[in-house]
N, C-alpha and C. Protein backbone atom coordinates (compact mmCIF):
# COMPACT_ATOMS: atom_id res chain seq x y z
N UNK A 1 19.66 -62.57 106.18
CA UNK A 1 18.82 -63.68 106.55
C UNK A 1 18.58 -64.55 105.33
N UNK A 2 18.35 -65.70 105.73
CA UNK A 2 18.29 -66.80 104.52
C UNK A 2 17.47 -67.69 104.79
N UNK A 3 16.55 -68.56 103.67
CA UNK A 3 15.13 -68.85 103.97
C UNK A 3 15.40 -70.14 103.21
N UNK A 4 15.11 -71.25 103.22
CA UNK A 4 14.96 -72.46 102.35
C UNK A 4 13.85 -73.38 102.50
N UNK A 5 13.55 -74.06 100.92
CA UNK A 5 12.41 -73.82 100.57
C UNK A 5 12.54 -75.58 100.24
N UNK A 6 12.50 -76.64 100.46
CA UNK A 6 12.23 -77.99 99.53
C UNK A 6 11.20 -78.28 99.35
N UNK A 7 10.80 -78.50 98.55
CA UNK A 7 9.29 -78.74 97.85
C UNK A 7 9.22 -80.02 97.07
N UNK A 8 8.30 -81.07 97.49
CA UNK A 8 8.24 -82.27 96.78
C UNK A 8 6.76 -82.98 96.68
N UNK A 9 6.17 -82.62 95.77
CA UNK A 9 5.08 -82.87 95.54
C UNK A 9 4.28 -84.01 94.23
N UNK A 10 4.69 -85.05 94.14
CA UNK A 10 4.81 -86.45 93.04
C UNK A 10 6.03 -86.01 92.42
N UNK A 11 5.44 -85.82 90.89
CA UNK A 11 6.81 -84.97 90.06
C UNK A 11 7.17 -83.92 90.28
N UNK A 12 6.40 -83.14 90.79
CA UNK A 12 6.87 -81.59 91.07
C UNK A 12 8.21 -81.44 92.49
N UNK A 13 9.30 -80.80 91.82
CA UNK A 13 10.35 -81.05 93.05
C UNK A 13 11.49 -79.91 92.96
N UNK A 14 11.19 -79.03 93.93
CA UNK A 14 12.03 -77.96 93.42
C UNK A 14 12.73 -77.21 94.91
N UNK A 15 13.55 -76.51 94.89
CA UNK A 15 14.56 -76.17 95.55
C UNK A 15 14.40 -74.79 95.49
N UNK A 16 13.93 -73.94 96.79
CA UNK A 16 14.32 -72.40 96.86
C UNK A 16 14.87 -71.85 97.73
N UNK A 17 15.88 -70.79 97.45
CA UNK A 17 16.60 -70.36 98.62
C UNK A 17 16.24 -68.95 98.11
N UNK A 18 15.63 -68.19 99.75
CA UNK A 18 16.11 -66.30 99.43
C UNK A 18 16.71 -66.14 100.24
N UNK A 19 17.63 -64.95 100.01
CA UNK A 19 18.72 -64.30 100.64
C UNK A 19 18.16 -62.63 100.91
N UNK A 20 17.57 -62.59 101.98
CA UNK A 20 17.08 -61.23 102.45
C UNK A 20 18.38 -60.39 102.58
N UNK A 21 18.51 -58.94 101.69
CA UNK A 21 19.48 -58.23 102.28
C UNK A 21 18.25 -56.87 102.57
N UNK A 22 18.17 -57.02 103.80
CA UNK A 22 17.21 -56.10 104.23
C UNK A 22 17.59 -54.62 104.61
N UNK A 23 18.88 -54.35 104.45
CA UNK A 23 19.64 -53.28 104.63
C UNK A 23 19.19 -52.59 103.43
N UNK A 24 19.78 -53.26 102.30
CA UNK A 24 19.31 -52.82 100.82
C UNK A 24 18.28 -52.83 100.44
N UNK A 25 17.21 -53.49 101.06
CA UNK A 25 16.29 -53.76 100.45
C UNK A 25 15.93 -54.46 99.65
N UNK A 26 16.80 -56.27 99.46
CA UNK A 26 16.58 -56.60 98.12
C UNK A 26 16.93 -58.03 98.40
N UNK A 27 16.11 -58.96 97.46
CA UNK A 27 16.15 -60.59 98.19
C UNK A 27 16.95 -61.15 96.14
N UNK A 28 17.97 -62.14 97.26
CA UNK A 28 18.59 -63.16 95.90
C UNK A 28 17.38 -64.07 96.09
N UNK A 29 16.55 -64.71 94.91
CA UNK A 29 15.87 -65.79 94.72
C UNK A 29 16.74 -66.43 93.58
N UNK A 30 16.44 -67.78 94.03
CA UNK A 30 17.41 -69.14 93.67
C UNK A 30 16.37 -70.16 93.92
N UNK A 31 16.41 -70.86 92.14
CA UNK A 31 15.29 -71.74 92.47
C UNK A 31 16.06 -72.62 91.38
N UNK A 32 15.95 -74.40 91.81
CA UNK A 32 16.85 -75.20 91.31
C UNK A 32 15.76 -76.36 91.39
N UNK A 33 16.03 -77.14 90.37
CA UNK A 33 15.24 -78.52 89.80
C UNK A 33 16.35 -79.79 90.29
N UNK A 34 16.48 -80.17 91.53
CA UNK A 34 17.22 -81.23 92.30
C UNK A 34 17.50 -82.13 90.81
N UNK A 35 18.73 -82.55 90.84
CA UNK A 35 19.22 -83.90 89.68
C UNK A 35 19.19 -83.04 88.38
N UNK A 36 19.05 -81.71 88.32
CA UNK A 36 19.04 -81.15 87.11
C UNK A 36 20.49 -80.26 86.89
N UNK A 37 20.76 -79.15 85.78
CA UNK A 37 21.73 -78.00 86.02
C UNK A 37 20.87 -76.90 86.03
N UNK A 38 19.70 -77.18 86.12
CA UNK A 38 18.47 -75.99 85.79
C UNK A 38 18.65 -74.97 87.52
N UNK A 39 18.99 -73.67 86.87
CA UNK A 39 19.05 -73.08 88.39
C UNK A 39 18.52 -71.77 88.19
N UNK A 40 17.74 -70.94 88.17
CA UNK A 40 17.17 -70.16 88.03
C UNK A 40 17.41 -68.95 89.09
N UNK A 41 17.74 -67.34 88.74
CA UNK A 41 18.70 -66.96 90.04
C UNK A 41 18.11 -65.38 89.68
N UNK A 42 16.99 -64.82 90.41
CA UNK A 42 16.49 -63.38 90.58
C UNK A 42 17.02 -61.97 91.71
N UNK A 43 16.79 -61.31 90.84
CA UNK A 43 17.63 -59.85 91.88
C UNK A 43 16.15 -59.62 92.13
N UNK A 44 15.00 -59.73 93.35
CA UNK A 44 13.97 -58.30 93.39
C UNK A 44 14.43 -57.10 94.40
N UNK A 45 13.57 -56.06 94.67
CA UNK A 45 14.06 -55.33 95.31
C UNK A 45 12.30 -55.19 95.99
N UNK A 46 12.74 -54.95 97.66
CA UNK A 46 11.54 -54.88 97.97
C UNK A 46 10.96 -53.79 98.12
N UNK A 47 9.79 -53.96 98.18
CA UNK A 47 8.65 -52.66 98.09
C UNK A 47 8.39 -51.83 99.84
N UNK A 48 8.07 -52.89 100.41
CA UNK A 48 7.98 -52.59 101.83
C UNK A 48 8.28 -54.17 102.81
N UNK A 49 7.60 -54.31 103.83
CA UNK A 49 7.50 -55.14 104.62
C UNK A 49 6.63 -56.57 104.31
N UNK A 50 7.32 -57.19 103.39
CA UNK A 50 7.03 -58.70 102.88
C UNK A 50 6.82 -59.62 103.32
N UNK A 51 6.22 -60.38 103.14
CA UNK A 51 5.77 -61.45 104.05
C UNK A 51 6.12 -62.77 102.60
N UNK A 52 6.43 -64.09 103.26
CA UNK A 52 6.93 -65.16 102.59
C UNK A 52 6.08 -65.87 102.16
N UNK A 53 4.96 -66.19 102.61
CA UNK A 53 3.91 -67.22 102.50
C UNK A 53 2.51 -66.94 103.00
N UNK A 54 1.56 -68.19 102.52
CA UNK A 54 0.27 -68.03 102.58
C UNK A 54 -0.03 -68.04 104.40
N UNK A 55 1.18 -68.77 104.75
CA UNK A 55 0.89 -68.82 106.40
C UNK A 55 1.51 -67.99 106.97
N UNK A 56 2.78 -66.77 106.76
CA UNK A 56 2.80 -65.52 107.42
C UNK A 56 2.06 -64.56 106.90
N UNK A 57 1.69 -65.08 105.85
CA UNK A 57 0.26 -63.44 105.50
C UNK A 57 -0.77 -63.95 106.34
N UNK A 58 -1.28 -64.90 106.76
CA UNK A 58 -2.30 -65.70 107.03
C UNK A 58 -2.13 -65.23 108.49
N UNK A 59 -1.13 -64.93 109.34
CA UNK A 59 -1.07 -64.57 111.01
C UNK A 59 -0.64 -62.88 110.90
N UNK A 60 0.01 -62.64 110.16
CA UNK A 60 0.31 -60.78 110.04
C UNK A 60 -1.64 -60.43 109.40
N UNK A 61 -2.35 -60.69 108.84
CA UNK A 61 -3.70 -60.42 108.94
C UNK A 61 -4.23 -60.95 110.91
N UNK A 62 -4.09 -62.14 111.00
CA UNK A 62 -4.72 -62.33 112.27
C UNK A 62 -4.52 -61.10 112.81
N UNK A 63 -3.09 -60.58 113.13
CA UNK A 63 -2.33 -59.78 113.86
C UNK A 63 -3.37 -58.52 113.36
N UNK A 64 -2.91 -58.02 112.59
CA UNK A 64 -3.32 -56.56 112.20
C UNK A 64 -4.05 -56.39 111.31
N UNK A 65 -5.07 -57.08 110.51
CA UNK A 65 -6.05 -57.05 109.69
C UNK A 65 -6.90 -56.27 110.10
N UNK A 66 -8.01 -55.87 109.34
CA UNK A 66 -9.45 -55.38 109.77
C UNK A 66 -10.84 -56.33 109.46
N UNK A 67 -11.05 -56.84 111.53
CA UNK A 67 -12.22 -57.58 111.05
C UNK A 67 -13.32 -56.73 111.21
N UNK A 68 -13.69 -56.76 109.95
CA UNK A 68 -15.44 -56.00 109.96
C UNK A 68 -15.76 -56.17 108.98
N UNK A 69 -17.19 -57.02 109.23
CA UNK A 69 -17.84 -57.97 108.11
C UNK A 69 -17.90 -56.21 106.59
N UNK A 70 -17.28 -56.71 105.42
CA UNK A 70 -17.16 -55.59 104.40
C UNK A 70 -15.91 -55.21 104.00
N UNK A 71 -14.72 -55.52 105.16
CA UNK A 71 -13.43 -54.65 105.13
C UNK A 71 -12.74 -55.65 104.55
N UNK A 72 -11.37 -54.95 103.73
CA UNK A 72 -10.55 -55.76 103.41
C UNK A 72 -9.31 -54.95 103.86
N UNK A 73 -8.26 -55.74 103.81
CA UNK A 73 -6.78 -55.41 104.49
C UNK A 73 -5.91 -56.19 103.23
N UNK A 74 -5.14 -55.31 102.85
CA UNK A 74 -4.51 -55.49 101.51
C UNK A 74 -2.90 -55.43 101.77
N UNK A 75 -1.80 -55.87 101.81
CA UNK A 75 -0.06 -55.81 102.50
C UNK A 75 0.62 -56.74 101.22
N UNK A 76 1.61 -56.36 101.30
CA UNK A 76 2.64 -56.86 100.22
C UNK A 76 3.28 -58.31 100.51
N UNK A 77 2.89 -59.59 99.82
CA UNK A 77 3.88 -61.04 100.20
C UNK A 77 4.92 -61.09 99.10
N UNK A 78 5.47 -61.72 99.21
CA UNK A 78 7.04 -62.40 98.42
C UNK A 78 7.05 -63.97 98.04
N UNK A 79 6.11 -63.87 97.25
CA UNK A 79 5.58 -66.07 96.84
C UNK A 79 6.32 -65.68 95.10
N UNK A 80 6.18 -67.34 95.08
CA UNK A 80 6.76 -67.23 93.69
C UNK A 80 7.73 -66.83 93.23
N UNK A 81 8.48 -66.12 93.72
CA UNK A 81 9.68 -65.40 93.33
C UNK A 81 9.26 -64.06 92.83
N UNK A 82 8.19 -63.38 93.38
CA UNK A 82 7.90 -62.08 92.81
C UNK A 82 6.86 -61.78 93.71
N UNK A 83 6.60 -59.81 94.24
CA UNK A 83 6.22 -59.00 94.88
C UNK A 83 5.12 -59.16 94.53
N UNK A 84 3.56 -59.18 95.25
CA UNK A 84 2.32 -59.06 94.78
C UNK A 84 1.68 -58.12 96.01
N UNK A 85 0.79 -57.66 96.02
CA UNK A 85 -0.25 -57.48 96.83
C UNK A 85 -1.41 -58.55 97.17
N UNK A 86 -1.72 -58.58 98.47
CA UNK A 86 -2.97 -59.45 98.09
C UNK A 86 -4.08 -58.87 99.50
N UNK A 87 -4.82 -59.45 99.56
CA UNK A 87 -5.87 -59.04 100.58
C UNK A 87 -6.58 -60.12 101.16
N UNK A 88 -7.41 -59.97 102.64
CA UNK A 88 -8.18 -60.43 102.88
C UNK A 88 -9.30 -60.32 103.35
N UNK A 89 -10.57 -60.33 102.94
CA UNK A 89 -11.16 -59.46 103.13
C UNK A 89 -12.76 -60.19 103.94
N UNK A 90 -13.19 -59.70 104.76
CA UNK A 90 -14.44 -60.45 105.96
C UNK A 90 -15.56 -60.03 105.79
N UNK A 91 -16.32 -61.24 104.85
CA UNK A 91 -17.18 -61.53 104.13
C UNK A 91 -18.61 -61.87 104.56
N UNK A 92 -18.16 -62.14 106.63
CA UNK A 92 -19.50 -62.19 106.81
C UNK A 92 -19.08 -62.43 108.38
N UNK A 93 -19.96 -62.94 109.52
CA UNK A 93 -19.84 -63.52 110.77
C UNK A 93 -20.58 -64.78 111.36
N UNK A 94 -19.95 -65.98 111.43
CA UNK A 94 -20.98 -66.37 111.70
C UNK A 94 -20.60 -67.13 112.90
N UNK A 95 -21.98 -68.29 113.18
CA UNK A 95 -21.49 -69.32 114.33
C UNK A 95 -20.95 -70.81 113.70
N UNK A 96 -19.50 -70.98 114.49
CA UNK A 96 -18.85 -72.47 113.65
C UNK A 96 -19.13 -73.16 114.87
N UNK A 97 -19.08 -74.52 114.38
CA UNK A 97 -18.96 -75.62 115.12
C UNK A 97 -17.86 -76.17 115.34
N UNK A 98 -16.97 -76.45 116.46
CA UNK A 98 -15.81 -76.43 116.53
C UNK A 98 -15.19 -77.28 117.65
N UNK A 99 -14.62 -78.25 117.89
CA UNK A 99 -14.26 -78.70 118.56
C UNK A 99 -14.59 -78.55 120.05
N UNK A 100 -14.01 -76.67 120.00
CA UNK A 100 -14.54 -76.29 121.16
C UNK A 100 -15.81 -75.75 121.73
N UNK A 101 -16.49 -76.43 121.07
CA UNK A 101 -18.31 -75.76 121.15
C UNK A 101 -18.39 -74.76 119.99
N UNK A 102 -19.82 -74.19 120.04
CA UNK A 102 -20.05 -73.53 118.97
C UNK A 102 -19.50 -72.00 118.69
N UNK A 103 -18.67 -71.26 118.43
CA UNK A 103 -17.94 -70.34 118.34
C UNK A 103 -18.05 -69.30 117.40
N UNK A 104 -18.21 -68.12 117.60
CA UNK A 104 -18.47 -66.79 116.52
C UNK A 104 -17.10 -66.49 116.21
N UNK A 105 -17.51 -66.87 114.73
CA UNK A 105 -16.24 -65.95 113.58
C UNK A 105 -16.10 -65.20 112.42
N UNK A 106 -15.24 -64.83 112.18
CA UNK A 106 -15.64 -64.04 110.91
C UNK A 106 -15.23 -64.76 110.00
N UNK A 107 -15.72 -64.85 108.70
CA UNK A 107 -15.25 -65.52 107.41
C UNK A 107 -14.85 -64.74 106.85
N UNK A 108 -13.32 -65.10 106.05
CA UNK A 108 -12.26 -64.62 105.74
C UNK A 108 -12.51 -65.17 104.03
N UNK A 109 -12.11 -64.48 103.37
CA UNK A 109 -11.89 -64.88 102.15
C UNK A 109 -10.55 -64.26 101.22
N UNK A 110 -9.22 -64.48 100.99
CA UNK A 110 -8.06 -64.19 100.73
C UNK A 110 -8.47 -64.02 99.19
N UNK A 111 -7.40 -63.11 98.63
CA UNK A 111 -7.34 -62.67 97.29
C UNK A 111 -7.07 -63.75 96.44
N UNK A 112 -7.23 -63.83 95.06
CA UNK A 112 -6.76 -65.30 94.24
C UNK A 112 -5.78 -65.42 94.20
N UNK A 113 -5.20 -64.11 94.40
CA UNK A 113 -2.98 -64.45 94.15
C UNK A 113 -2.61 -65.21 95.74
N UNK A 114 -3.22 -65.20 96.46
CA UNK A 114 -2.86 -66.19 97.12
C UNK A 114 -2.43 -67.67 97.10
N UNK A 115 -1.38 -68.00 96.87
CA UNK A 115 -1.32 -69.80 95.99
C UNK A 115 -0.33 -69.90 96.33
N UNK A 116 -0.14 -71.11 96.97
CA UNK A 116 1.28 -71.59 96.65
C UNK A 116 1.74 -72.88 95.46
N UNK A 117 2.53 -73.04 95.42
CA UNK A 117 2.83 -73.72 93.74
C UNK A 117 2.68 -75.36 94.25
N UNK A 118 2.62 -76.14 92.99
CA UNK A 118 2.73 -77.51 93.36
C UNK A 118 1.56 -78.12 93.46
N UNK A 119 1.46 -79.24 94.25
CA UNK A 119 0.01 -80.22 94.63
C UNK A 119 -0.83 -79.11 95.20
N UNK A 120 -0.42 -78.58 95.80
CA UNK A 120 -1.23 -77.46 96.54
C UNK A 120 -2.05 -76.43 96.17
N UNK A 121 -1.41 -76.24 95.11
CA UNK A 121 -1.87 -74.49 94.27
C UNK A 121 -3.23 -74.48 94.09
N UNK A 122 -3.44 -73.50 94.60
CA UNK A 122 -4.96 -72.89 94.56
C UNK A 122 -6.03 -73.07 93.07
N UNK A 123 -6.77 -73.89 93.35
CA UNK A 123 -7.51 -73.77 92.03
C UNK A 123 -9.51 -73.33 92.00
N UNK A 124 -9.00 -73.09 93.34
CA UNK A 124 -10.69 -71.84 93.83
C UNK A 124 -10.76 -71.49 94.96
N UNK A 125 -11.99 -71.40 95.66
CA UNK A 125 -11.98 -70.74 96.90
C UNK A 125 -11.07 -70.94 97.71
N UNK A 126 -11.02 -70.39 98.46
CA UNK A 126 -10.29 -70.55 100.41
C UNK A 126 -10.81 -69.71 101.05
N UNK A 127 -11.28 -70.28 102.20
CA UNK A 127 -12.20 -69.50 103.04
C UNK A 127 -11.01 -70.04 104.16
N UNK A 128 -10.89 -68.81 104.65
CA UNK A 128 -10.38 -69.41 106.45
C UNK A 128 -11.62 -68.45 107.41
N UNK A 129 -12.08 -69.14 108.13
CA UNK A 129 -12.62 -68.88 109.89
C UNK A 129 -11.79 -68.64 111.01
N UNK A 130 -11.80 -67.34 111.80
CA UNK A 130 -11.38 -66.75 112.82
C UNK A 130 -12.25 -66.36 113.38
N UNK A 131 -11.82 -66.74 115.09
CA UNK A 131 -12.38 -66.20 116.77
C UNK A 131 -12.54 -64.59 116.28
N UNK A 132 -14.05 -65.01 116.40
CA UNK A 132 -14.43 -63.28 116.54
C UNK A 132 -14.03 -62.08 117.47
N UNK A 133 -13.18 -63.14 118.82
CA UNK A 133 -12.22 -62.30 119.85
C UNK A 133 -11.04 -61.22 119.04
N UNK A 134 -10.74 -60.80 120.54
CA UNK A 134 -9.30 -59.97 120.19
C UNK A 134 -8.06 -60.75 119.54
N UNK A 135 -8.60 -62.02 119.97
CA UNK A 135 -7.22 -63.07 118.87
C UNK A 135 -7.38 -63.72 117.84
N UNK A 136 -8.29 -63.40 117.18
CA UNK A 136 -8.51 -64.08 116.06
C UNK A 136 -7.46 -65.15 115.62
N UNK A 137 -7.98 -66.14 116.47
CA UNK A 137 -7.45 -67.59 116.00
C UNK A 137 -8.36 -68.07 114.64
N UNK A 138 -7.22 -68.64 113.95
CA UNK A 138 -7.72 -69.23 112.54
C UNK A 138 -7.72 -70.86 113.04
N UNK A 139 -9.68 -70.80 113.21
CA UNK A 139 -10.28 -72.14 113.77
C UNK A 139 -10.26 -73.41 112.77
N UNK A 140 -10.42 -72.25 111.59
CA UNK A 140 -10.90 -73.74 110.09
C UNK A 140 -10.45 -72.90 108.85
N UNK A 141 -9.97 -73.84 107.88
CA UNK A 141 -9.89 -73.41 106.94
C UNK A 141 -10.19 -74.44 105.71
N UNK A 142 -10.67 -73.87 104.46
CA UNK A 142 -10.99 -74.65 103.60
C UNK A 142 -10.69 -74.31 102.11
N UNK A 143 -9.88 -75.44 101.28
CA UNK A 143 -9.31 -74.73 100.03
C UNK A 143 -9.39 -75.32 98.42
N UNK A 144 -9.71 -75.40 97.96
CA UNK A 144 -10.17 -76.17 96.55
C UNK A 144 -8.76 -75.97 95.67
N UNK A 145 -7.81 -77.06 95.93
CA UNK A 145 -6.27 -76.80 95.45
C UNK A 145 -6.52 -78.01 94.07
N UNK A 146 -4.86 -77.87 93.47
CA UNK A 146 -4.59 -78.65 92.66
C UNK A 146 -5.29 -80.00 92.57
N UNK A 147 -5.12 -80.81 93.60
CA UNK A 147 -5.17 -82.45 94.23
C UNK A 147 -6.74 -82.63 94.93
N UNK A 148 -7.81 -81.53 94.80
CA UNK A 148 -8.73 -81.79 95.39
C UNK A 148 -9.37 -80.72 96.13
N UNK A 149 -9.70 -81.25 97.47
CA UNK A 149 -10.14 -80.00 97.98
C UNK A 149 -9.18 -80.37 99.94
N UNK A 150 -8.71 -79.18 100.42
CA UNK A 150 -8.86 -79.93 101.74
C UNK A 150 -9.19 -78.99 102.76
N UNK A 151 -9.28 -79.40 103.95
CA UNK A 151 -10.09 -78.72 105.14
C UNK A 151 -9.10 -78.79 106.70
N UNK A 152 -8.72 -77.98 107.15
CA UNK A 152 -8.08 -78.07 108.37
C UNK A 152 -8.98 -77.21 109.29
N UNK A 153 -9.07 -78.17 110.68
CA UNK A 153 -10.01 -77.44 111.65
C UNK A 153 -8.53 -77.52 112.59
N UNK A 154 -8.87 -76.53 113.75
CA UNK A 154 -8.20 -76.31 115.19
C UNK A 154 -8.59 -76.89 115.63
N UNK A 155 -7.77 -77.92 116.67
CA UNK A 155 -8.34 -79.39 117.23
C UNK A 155 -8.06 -78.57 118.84
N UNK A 156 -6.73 -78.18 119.04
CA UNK A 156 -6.24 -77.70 120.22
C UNK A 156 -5.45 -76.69 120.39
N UNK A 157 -5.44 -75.86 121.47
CA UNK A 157 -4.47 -74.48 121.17
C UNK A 157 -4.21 -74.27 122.61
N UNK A 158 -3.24 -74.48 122.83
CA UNK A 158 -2.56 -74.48 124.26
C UNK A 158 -1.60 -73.75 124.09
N UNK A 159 -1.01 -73.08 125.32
CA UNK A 159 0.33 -71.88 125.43
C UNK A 159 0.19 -71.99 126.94
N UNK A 160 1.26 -71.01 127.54
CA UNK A 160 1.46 -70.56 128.55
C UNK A 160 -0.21 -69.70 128.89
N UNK A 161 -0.55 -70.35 130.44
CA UNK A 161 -2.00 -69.52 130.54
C UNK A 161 -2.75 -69.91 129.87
N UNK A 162 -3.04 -70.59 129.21
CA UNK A 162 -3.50 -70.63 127.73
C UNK A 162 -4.47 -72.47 127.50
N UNK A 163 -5.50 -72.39 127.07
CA UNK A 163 -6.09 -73.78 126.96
C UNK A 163 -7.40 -73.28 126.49
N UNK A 164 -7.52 -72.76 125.17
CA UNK A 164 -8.52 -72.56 124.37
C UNK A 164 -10.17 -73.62 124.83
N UNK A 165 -9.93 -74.65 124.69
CA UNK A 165 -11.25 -75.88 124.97
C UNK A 165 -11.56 -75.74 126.75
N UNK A 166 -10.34 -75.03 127.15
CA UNK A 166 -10.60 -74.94 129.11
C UNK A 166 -11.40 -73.97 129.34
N UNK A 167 -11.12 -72.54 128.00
CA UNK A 167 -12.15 -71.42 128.18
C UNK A 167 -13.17 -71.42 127.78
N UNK A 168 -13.70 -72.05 126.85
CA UNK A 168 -14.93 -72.70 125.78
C UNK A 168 -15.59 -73.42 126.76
N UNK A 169 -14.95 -74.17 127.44
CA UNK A 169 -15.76 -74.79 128.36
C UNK A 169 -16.50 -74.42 129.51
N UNK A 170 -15.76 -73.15 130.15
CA UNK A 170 -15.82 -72.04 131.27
C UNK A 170 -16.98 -71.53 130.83
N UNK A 171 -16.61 -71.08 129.76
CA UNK A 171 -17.85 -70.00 128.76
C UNK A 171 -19.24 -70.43 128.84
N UNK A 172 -18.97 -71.74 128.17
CA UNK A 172 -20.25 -72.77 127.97
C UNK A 172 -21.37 -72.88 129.13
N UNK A 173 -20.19 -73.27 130.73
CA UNK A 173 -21.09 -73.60 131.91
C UNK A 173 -21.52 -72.12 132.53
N UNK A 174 -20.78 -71.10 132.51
CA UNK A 174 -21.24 -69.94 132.80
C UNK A 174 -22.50 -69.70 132.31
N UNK A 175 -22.65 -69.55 131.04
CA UNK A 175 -24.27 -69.47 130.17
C UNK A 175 -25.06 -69.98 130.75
N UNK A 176 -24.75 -71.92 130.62
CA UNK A 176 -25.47 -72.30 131.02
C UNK A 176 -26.39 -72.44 132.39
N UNK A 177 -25.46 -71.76 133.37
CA UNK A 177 -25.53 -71.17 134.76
C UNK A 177 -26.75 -70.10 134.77
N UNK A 178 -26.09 -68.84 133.82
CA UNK A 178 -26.84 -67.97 133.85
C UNK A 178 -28.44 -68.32 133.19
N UNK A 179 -28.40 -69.34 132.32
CA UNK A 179 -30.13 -69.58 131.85
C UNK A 179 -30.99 -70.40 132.75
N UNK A 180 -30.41 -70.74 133.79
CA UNK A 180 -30.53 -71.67 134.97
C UNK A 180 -30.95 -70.64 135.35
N UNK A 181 -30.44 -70.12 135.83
CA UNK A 181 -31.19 -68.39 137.16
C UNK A 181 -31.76 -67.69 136.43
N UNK A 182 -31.64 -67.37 135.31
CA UNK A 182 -32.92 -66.59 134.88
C UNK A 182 -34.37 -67.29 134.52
N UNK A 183 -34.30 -68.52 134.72
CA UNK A 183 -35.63 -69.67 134.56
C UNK A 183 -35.87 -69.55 132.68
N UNK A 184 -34.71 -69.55 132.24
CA UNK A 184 -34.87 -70.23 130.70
C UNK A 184 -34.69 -71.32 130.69
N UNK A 185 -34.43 -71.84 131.40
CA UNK A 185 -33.91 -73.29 131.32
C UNK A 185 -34.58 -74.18 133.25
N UNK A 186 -34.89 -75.10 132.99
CA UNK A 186 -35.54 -75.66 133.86
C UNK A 186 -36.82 -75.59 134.33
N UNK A 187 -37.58 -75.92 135.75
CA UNK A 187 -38.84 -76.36 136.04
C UNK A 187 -39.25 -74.71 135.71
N UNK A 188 -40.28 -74.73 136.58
CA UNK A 188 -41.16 -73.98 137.48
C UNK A 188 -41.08 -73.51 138.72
């Protein structure tokens, strides 16, 4: 399997290719400076079951992490051109405000080796927010990088069956149903 990487960020501009030989256990990294002869060319060998980036560690936690406000979940990525460990670990629960009404999640807080290189690279926190459900959807996230700071919320999440703001909304009038009949809400 083979993975490619273009990266162009003002001056920063670089070229990566890995070559998974997963039989062996062992990835070619190839990293090249476009318009240059600069080519840079690594043997690693992997440790276990690697993950590529901040956004497949970021859904293999959704997947199989441990949410419980205290716990951390620690798995091996493949950034940079070299094996790290990193973790993420749920720091608390709370209620977000969210597109789709107000929503319970857990706050996530990822290890510092988490970074990716460039405009981007991590230069403090990152907090991501996940559905306190069985799917921990990653609702918001927020990151203090190279270039500033930036913030991505979940606007919409649709699939097969599927319409996240259709169930939020279900949710919402149900409640509000139920505080209706129990006389929390209305006359006398």
């Amino acid at each position: 399997e083979k993975t490619f990487l273009s990266q162009k960020e003002g001056n920063y501009v670089r070229e990566k290719t890995y070559i998974y030989d997963l039989k062996n256990r062992k990835v070619k990294y190839i990293k090249r400076k476009p318009g240059t002869d600069k080519v840079k060319i690594k043997f690693i060998k992997i440790p276990s079951i690697p993950f590529q980036d901040i956004v497949t560690a970021t859904f293999y936690f959704r997947k199989y992490g441990i949410f419980e406000v205290g716990k951390e979940t620690i798995f091996p990525i493949f950034a940079g051109g070299k094996f790290q460990n990193v973790s993420f670990k749920v720091v608390g629960k709370e209620k977000l405000s969210t597109p789709f009404g107000d929503i319970e999640t857990f706050k996530v807080i990822p290890s510092n080796n988490l970074s990716p290189e460039g405009a981007f690279e991590r230069k403090g926190k990152v907090i991501f927010w996940f559905t306190a459900d069985k799917r921990h959807i990653p609702v918001k996230v927020i990151a203090e990088v190279k270039i500033g700071s930036v913030s991505a919320v979940l606007v919409s999440a649709k699939g097969k069956n599927f319409d996240l703001k259709k169930e939020y909304e279900k949710q919402r009038k149900k409640s509000l149903l139920e505080k209706v009949m129990s006389g929390e809400l209305g006359g006398d």
